[in-house]
N, C-alpha and C. Protein backbone atom coordinates (compact mmCIF):
# COMPACT_ATOMS: atom_id res chain seq x y z
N UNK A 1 31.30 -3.22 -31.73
CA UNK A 1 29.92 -3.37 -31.27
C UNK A 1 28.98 -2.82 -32.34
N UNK A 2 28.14 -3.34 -32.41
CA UNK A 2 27.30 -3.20 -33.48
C UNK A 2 26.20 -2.10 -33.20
N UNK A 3 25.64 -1.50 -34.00
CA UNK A 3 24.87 0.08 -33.62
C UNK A 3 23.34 -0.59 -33.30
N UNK A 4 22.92 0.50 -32.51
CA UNK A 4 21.55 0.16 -31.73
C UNK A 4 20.60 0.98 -32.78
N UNK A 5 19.07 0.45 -32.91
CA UNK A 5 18.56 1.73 -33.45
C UNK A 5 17.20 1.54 -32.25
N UNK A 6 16.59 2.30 -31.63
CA UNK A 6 15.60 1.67 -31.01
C UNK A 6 14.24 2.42 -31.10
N UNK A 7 13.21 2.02 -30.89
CA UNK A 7 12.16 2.10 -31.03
C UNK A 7 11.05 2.17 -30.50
N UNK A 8 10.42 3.61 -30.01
CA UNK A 8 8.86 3.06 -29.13
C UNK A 8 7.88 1.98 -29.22
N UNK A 9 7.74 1.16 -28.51
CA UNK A 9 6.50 0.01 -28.82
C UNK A 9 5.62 0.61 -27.78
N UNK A 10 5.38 0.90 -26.69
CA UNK A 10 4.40 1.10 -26.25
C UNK A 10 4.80 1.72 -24.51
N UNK A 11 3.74 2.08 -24.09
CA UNK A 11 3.85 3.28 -23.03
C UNK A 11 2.54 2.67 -21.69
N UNK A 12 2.82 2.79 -20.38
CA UNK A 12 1.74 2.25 -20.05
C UNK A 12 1.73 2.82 -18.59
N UNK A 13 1.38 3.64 -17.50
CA UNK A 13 1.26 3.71 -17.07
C UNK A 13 0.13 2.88 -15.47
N UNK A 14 0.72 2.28 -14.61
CA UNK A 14 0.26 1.10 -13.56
C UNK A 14 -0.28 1.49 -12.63
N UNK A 15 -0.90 1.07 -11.80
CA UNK A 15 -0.85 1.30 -9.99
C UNK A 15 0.36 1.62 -9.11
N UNK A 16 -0.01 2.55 -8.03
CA UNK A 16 1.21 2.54 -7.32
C UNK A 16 2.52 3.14 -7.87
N UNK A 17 2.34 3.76 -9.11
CA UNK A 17 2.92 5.03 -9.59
C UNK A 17 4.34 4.22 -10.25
N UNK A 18 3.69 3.21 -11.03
CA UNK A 18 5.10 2.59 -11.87
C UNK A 18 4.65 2.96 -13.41
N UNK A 19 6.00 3.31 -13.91
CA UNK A 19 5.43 3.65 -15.69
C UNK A 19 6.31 2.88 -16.34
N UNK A 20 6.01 2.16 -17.20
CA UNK A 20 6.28 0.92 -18.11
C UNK A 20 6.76 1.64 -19.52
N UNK A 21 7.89 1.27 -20.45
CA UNK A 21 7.99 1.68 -21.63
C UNK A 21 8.43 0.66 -22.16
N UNK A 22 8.11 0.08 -23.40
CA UNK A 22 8.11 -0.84 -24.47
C UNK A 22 9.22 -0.51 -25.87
N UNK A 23 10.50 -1.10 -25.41
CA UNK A 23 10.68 0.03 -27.08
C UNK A 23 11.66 -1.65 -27.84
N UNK A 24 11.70 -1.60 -29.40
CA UNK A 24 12.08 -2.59 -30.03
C UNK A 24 13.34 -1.90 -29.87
N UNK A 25 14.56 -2.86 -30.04
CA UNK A 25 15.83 -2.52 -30.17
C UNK A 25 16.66 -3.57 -31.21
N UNK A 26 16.91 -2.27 -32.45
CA UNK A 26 17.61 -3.58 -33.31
C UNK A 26 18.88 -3.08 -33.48
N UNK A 27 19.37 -4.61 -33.56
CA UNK A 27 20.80 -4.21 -33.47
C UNK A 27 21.11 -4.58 -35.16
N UNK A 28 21.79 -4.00 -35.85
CA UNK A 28 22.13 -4.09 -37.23
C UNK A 28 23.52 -4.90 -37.16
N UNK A 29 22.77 -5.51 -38.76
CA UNK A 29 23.77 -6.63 -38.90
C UNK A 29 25.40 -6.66 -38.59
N UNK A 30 26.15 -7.63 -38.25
CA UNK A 30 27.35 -7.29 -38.50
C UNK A 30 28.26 -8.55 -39.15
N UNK A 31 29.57 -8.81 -39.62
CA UNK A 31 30.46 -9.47 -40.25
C UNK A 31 30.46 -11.15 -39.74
N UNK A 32 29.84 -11.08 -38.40
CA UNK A 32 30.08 -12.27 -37.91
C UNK A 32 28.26 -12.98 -38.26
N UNK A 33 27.41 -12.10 -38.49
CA UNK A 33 26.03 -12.85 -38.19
C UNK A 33 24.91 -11.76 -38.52
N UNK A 34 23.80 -11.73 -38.44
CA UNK A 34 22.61 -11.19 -38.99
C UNK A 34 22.28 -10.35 -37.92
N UNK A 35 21.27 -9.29 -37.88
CA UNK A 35 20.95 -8.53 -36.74
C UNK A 35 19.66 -9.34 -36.34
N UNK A 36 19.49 -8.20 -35.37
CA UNK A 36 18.30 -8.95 -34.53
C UNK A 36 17.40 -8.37 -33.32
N UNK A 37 16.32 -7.90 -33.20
CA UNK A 37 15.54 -7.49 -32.60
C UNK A 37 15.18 -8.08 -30.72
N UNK A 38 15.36 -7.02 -29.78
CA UNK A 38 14.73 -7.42 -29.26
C UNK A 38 13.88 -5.97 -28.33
N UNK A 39 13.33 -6.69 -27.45
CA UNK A 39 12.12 -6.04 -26.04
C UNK A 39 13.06 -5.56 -25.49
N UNK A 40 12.79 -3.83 -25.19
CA UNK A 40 13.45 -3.95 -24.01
C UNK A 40 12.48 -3.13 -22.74
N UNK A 41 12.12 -3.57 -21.82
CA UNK A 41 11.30 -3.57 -20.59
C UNK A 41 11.81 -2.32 -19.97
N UNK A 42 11.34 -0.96 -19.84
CA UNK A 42 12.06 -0.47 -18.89
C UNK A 42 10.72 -0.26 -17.65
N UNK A 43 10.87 -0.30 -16.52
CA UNK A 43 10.05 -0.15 -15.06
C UNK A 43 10.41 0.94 -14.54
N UNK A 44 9.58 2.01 -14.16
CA UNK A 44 10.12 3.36 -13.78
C UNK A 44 9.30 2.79 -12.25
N UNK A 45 9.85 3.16 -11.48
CA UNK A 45 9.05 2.73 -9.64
C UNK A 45 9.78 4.35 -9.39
N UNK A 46 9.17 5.84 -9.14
CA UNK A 46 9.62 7.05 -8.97
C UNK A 46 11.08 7.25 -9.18
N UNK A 47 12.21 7.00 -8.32
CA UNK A 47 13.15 7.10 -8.76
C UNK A 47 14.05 5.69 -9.38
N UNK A 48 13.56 5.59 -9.16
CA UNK A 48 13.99 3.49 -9.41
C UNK A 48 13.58 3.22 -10.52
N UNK A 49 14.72 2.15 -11.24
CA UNK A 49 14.42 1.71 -12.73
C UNK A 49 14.77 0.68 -12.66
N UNK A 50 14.13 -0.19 -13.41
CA UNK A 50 14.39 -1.47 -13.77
C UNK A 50 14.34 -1.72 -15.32
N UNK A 51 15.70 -2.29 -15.55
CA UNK A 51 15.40 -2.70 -17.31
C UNK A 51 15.92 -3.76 -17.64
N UNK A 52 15.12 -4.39 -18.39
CA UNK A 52 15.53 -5.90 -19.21
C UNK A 52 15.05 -5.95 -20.45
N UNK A 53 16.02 -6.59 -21.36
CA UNK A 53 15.85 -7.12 -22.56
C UNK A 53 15.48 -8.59 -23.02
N UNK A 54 14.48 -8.87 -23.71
CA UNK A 54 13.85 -10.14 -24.11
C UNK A 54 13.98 -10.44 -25.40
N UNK A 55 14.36 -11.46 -25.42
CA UNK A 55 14.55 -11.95 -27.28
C UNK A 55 13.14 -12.53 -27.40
N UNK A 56 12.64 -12.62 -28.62
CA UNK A 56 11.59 -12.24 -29.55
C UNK A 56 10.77 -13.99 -28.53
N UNK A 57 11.14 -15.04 -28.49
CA UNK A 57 10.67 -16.33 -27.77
C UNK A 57 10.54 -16.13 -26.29
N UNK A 58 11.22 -15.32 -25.61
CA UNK A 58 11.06 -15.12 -24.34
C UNK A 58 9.50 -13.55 -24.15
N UNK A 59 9.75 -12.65 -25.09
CA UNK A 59 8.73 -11.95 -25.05
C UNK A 59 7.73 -13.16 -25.18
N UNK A 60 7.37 -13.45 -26.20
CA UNK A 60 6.21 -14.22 -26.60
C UNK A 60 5.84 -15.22 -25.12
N UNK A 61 6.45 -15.93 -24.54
CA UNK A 61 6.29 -16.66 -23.52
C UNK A 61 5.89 -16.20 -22.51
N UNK A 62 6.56 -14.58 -22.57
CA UNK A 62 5.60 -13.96 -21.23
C UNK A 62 4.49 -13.24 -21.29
N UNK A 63 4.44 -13.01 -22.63
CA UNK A 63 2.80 -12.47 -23.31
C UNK A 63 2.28 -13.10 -22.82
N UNK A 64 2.27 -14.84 -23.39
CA UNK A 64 1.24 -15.78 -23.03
C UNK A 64 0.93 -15.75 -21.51
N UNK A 65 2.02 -15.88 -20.84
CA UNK A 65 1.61 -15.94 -19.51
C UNK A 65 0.62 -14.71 -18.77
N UNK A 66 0.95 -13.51 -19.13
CA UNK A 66 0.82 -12.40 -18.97
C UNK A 66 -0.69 -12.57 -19.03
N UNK A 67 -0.97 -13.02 -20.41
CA UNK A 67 -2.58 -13.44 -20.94
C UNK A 67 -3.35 -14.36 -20.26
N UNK A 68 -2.67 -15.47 -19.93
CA UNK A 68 -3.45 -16.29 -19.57
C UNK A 68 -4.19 -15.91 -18.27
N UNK A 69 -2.69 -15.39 -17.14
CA UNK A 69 -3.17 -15.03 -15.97
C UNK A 69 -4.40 -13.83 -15.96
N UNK A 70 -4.27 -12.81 -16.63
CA UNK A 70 -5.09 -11.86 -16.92
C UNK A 70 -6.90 -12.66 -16.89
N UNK A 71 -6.99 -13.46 -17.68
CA UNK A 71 -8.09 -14.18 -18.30
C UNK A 71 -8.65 -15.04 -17.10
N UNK A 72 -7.54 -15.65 -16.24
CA UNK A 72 -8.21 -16.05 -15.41
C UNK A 72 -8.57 -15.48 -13.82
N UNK A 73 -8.24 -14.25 -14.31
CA UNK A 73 -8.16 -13.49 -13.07
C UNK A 73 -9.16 -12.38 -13.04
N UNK A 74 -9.65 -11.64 -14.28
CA UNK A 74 -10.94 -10.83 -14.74
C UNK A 74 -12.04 -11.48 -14.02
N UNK A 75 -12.89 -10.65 -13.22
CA UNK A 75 -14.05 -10.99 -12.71
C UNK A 75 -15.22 -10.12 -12.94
């Protein structure tokens, strides 16, 4: 298995007492193929966690969405 190195991207605290952490996670190259970066989502809900990882096209896709809805939802 190939080594992790990971990385803070960002910190965010929500409504309703959920805290969000953003961190890049790269995995370094190995013998079979190139390394490669991704998102990984963690959701703190008090004792409850939720975490997922997004490759670099799936982040981007939910940015957009993320954005769009935002934009049309600001009043």
């Amino acid at each position: 298995m190939s080594e992790e190195v990971i990385t803070e991207v960002a910190e965010f605290n929500f409504p309703f007492k959920k805290h969000v952490t953003l961190k890049n996670v790269a995995y370094a190259a190995t013998e079979n193929g190139e390394g490669s970066n991704w998102l990984r989502v963690t959701i703190r809900e008090q004792r409850r966690f939720t975490i997922f990882d997004l490759d670099p096209d799936s982040a981007a896709n939910f940015g957009k969405t993320l954005s769009a809805w935002a934009k049309n939802n600001q009043g």
